[in-house]
PDB file of N, CA and C in Angstrom:
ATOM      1  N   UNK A   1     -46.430 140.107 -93.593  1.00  0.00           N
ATOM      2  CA  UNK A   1     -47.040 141.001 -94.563  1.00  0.00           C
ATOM      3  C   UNK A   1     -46.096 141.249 -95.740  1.00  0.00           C
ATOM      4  N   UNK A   2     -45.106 141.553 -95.324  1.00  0.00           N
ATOM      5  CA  UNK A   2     -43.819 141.489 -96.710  1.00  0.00           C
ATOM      6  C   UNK A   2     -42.927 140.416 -96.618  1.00  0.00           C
ATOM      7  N   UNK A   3     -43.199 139.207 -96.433  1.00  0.00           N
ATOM      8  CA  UNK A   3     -42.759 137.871 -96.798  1.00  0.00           C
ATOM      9  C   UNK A   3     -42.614 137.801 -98.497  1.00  0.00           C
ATOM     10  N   UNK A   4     -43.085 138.389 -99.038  1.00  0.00           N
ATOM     11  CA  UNK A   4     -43.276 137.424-100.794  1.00  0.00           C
ATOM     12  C   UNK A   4     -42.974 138.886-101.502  1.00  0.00           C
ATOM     13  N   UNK A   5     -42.277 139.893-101.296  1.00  0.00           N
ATOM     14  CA  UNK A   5     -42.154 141.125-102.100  1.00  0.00           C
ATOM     15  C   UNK A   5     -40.883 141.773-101.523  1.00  0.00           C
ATOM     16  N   UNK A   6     -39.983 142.080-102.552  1.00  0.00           N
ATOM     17  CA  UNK A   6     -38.172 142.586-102.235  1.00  0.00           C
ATOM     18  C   UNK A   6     -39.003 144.064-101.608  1.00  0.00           C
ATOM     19  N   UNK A   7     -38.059 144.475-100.568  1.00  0.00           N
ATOM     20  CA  UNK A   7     -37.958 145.791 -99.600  1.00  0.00           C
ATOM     21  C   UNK A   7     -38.255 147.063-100.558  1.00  0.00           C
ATOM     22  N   UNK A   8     -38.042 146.701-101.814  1.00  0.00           N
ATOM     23  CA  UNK A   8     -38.458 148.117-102.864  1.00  0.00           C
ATOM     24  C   UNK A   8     -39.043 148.120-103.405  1.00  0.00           C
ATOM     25  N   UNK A   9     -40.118 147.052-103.298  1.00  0.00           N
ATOM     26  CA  UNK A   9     -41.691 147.133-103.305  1.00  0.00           C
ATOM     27  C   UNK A   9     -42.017 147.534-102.295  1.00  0.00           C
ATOM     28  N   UNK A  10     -41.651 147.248-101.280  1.00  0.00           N
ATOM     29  CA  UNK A  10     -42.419 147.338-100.223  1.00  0.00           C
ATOM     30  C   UNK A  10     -42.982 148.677-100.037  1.00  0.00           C
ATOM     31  N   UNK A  11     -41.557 149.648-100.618  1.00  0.00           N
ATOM     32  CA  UNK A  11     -42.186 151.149-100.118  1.00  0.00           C
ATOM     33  C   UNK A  11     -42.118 151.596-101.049  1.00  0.00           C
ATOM     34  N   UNK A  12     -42.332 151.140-102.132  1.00  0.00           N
ATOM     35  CA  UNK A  12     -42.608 152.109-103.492  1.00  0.00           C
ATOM     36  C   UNK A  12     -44.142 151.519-103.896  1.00  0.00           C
ATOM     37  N   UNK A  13     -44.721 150.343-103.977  1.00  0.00           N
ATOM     38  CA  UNK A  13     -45.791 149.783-104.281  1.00  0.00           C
ATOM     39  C   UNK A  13     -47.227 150.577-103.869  1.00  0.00           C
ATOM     40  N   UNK A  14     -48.108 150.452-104.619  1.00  0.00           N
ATOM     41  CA  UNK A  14     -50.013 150.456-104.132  1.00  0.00           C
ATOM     42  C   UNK A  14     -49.918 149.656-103.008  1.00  0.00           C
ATOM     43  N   UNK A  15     -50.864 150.411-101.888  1.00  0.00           N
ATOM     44  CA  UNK A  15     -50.983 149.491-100.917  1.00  0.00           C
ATOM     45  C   UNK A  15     -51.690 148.395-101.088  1.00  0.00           C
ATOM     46  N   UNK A  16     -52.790 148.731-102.423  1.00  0.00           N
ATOM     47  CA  UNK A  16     -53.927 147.316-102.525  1.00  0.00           C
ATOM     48  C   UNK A  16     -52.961 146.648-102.955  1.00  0.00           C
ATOM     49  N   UNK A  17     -51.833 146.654-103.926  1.00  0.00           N
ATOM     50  CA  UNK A  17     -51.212 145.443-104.353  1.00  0.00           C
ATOM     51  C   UNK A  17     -50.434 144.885-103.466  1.00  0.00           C
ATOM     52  N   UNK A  18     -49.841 145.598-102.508  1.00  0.00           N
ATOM     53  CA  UNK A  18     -49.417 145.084-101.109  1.00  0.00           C
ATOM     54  C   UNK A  18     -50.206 143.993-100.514  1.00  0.00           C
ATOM     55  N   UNK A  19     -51.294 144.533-100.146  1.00  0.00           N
ATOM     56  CA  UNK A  19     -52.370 143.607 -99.829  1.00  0.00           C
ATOM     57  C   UNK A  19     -52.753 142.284-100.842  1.00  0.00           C
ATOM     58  N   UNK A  20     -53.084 142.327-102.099  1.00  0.00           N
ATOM     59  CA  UNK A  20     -53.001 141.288-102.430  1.00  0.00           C
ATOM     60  C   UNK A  20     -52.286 140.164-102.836  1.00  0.00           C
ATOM     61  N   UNK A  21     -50.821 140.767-102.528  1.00  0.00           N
ATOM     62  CA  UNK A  21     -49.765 140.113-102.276  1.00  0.00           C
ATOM     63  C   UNK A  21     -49.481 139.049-101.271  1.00  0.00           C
ATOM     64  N   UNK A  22     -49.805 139.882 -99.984  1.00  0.00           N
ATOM     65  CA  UNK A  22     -49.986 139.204 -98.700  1.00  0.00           C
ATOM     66  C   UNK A  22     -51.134 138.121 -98.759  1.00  0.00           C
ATOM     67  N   UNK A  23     -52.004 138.530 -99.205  1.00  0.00           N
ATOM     68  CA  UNK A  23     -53.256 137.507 -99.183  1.00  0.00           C
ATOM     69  C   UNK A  23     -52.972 136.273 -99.800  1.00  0.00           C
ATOM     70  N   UNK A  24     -51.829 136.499-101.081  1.00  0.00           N
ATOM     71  CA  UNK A  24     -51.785 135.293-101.748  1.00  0.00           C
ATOM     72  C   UNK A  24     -50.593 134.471-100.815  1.00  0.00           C
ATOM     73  N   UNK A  25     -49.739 135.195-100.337  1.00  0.00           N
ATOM     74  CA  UNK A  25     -48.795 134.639 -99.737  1.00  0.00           C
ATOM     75  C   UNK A  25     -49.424 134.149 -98.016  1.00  0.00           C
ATOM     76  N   UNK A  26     -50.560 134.641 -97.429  1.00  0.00           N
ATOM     77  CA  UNK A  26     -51.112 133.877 -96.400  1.00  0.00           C
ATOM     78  C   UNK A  26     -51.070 132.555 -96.617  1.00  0.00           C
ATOM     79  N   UNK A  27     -52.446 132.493 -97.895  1.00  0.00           N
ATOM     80  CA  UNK A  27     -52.672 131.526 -98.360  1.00  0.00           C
ATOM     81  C   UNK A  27     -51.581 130.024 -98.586  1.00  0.00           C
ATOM     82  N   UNK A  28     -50.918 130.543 -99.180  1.00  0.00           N
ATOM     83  CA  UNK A  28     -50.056 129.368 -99.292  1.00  0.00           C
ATOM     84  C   UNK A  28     -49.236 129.490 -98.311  1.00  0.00           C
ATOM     85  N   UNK A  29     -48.908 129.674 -97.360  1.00  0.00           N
ATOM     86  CA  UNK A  29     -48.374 129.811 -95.764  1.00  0.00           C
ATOM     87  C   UNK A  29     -49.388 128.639 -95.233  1.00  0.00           C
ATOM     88  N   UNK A  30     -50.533 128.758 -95.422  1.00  0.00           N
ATOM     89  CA  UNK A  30     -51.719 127.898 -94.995  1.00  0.00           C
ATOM     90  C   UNK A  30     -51.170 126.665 -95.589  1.00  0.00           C
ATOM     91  N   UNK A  31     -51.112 126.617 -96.788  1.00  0.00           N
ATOM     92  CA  UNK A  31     -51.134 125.255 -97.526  1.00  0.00           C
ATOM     93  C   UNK A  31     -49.900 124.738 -97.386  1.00  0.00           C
ATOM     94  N   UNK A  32     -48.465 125.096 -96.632  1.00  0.00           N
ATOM     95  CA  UNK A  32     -47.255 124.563 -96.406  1.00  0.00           C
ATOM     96  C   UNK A  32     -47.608 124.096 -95.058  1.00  0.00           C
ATOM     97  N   UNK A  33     -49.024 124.389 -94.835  1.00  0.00           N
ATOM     98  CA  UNK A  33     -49.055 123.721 -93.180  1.00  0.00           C
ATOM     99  C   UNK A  33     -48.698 124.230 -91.654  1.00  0.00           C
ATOM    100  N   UNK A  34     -48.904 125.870 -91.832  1.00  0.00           N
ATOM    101  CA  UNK A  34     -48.685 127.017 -90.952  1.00  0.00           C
ATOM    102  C   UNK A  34     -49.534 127.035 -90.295  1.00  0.00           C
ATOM    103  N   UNK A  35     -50.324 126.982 -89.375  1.00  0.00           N
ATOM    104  CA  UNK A  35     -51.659 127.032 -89.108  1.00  0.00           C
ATOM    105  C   UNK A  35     -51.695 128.611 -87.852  1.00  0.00           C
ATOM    106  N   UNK A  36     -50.769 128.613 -87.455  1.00  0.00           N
ATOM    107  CA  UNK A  36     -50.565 130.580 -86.767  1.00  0.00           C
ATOM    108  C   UNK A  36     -49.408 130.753 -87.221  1.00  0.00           C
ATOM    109  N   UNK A  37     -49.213 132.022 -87.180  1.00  0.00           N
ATOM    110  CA  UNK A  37     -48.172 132.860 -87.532  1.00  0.00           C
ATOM    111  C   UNK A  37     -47.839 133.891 -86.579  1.00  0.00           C
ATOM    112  N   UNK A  38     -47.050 134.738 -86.202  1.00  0.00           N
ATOM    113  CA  UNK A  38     -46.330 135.729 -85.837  1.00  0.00           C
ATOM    114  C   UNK A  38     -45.842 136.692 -86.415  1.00  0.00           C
ATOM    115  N   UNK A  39     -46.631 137.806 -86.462  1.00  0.00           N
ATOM    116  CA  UNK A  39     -45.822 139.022 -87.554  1.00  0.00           C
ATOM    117  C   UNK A  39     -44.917 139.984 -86.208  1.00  0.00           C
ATOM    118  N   UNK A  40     -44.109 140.111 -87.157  1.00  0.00           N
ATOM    119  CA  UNK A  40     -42.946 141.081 -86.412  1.00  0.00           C
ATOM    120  C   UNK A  40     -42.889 142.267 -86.285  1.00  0.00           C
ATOM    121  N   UNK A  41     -44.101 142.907 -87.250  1.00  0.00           N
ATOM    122  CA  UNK A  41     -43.576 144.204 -87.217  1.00  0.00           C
ATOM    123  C   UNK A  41     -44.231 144.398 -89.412  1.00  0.00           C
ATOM    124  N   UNK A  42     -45.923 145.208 -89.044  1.00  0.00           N
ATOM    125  CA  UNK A  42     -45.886 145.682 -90.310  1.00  0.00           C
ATOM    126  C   UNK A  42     -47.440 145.786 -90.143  1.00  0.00           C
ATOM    127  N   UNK A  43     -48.166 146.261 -91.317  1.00  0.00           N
ATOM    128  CA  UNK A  43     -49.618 146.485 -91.356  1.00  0.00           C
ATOM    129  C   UNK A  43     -50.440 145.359 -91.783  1.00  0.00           C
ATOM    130  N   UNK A  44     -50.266 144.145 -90.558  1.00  0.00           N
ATOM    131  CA  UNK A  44     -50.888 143.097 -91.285  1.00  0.00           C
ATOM    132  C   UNK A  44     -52.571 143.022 -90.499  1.00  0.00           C
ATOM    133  N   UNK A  45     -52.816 143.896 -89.775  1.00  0.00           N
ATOM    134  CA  UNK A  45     -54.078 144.114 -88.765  1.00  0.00           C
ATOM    135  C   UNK A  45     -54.997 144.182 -90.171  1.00  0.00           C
ATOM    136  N   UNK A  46     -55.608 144.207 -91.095  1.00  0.00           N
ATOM    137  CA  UNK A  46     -56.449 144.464 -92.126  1.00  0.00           C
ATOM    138  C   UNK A  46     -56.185 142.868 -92.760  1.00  0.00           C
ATOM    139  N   UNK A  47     -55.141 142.196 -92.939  1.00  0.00           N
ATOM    140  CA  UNK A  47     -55.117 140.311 -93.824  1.00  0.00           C
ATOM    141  C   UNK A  47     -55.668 139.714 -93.003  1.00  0.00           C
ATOM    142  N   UNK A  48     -55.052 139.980 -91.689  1.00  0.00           N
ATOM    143  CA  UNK A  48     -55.823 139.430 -90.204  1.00  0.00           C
ATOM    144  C   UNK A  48     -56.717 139.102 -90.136  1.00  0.00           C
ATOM    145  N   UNK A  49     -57.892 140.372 -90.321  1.00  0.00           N
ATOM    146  CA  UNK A  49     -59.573 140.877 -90.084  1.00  0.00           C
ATOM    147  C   UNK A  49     -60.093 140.288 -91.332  1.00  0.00           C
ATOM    148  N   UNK A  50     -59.561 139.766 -92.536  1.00  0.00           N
ATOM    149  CA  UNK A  50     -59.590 139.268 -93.922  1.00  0.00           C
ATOM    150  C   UNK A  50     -59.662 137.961 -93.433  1.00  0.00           C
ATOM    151  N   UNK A  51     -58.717 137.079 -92.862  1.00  0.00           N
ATOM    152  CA  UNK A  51     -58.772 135.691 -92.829  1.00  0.00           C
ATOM    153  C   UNK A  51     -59.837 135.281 -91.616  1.00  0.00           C
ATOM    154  N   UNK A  52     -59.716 135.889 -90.460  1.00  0.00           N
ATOM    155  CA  UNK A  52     -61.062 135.760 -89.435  1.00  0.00           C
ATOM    156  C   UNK A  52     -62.056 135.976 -90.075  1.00  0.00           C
ATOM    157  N   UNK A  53     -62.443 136.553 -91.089  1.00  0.00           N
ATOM    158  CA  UNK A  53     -63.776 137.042 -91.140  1.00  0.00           C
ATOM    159  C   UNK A  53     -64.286 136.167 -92.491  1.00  0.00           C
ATOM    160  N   UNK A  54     -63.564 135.023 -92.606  1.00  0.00           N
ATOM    161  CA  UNK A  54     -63.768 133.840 -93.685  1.00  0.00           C
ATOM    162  C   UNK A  54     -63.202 135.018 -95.159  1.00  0.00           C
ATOM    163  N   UNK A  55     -62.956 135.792 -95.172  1.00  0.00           N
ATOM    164  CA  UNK A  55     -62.570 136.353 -96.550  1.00  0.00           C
ATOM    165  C   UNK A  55     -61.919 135.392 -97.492  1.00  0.00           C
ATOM    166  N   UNK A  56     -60.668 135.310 -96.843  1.00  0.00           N
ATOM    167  CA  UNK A  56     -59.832 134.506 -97.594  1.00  0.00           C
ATOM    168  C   UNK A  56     -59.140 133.390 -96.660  1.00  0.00           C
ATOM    169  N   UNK A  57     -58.313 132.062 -97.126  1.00  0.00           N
ATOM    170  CA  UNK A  57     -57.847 131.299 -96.242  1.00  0.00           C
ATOM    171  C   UNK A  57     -56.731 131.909 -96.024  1.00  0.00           C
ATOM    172  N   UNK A  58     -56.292 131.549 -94.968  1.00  0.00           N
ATOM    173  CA  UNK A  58     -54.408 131.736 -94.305  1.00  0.00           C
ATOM    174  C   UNK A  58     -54.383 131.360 -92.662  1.00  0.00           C
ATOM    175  N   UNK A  59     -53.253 131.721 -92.294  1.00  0.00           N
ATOM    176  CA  UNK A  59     -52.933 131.032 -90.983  1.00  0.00           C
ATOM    177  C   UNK A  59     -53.612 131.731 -89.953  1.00  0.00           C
ATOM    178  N   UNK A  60     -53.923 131.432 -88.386  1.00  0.00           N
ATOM    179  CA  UNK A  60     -54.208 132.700 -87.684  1.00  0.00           C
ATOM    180  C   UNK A  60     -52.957 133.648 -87.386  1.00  0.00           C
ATOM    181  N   UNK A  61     -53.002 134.893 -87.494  1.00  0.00           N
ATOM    182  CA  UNK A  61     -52.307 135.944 -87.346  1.00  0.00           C
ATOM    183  C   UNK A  61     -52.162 136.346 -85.910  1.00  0.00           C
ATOM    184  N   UNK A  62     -50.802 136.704 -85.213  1.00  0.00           N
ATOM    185  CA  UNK A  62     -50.770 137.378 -84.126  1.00  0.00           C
ATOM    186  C   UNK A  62     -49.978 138.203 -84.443  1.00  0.00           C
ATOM    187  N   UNK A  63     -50.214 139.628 -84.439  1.00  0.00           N
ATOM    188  CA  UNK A  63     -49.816 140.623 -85.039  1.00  0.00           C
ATOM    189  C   UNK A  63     -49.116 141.393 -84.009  1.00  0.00           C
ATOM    190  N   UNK A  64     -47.817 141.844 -84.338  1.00  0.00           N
ATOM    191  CA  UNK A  64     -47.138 142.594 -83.023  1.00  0.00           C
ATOM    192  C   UNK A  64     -47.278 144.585 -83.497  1.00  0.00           C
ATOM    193  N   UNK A  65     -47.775 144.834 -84.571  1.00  0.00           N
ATOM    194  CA  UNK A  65     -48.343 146.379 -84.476  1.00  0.00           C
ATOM    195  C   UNK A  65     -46.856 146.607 -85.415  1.00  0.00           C
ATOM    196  N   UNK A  66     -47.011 148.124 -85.285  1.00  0.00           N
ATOM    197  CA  UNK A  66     -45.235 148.271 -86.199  1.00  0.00           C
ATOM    198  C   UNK A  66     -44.024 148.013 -85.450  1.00  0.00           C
ATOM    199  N   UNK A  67     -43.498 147.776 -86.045  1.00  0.00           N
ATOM    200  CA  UNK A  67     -41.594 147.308 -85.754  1.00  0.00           C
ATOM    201  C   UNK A  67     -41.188 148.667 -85.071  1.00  0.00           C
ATOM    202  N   UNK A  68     -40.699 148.497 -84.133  1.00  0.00           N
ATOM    203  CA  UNK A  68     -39.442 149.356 -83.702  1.00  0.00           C
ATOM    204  C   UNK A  68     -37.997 149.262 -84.202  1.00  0.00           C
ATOM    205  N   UNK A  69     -37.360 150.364 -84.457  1.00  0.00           N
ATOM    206  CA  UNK A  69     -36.123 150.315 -84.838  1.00  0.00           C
ATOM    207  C   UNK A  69     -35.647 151.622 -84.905  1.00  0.00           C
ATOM    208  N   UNK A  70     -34.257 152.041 -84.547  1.00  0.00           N
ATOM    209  CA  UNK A  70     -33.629 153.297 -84.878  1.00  0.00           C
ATOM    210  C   UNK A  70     -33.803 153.937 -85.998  1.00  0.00           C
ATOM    211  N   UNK A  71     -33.693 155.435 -86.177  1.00  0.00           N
ATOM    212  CA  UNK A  71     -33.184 156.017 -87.579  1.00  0.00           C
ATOM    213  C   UNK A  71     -32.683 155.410 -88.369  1.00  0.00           C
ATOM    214  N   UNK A  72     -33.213 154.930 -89.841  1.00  0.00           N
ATOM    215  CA  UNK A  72     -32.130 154.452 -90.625  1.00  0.00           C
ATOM    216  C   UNK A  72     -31.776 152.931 -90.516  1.00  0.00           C
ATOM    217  N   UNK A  73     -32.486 152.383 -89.455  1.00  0.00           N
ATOM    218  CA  UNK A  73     -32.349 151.041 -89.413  1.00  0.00           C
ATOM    219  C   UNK A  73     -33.434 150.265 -89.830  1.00  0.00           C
ATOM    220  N   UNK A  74     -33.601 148.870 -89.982  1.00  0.00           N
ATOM    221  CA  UNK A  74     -33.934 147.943 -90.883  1.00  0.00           C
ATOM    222  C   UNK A  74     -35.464 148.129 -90.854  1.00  0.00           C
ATOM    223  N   UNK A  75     -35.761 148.630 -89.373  1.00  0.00           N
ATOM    224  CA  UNK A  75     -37.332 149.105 -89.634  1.00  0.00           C
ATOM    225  C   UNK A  75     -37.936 150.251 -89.567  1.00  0.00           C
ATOM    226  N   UNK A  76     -37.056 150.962 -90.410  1.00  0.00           N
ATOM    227  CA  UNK A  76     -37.062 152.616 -90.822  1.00  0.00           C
ATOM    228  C   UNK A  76     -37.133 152.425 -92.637  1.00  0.00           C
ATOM    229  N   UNK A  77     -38.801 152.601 -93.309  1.00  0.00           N
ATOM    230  CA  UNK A  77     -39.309 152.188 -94.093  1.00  0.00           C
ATOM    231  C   UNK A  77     -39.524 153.286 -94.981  1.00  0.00           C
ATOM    232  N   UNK A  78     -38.632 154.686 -94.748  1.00  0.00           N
ATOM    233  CA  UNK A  78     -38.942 156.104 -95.127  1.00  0.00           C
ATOM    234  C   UNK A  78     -37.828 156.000 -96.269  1.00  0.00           C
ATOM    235  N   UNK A  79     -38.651 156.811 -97.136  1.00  0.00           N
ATOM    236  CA  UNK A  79     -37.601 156.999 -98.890  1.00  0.00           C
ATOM    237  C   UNK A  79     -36.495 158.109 -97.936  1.00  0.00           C
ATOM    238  N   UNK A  80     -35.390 158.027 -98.909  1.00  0.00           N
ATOM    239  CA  UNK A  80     -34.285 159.128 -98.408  1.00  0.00           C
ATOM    240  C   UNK A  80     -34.277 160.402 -98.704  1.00  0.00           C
TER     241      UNK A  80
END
């Protein structure tokens, strides 16, 4: 889901532009010849339900829900 956008987009950005970020970056994930993927950790359950549901092309998604991580660590996504 945040493959194609620096970490200060990530949490300063519109979520729609989030989203259509991801969508474009599925897409060409598809076209480098990805055909599933593995997310680690982020809100990709909505690009997911987008590419199953013929919306848009991209890889199939197996989505692991949000990231775990300590306070303050790499998947602690909170302004200071």
């Amino acid at each position: 889901m945040f493959a194609a956008i620096p970490l200060r987009v990530a949490v300063t950005a519109d979520k729609s532009y989030i989203a259509l970020v991801a969508g474009r970056q599925a897409q060409a994930t598809l076209m480098r010849g990805f055909t599933s993927v593995r997310d680690m950790g982020g809100p990709v359950f909505g690009l997911k339900r987008a590419i199953d549901a013929g919306v848009l092309s991209g890889p199939r998604i197996y989505p692991s829900g949000a990231s775990i991580s300590q306070t303050g660590g790499h998947g602690d996504l909170r302004l200071r």
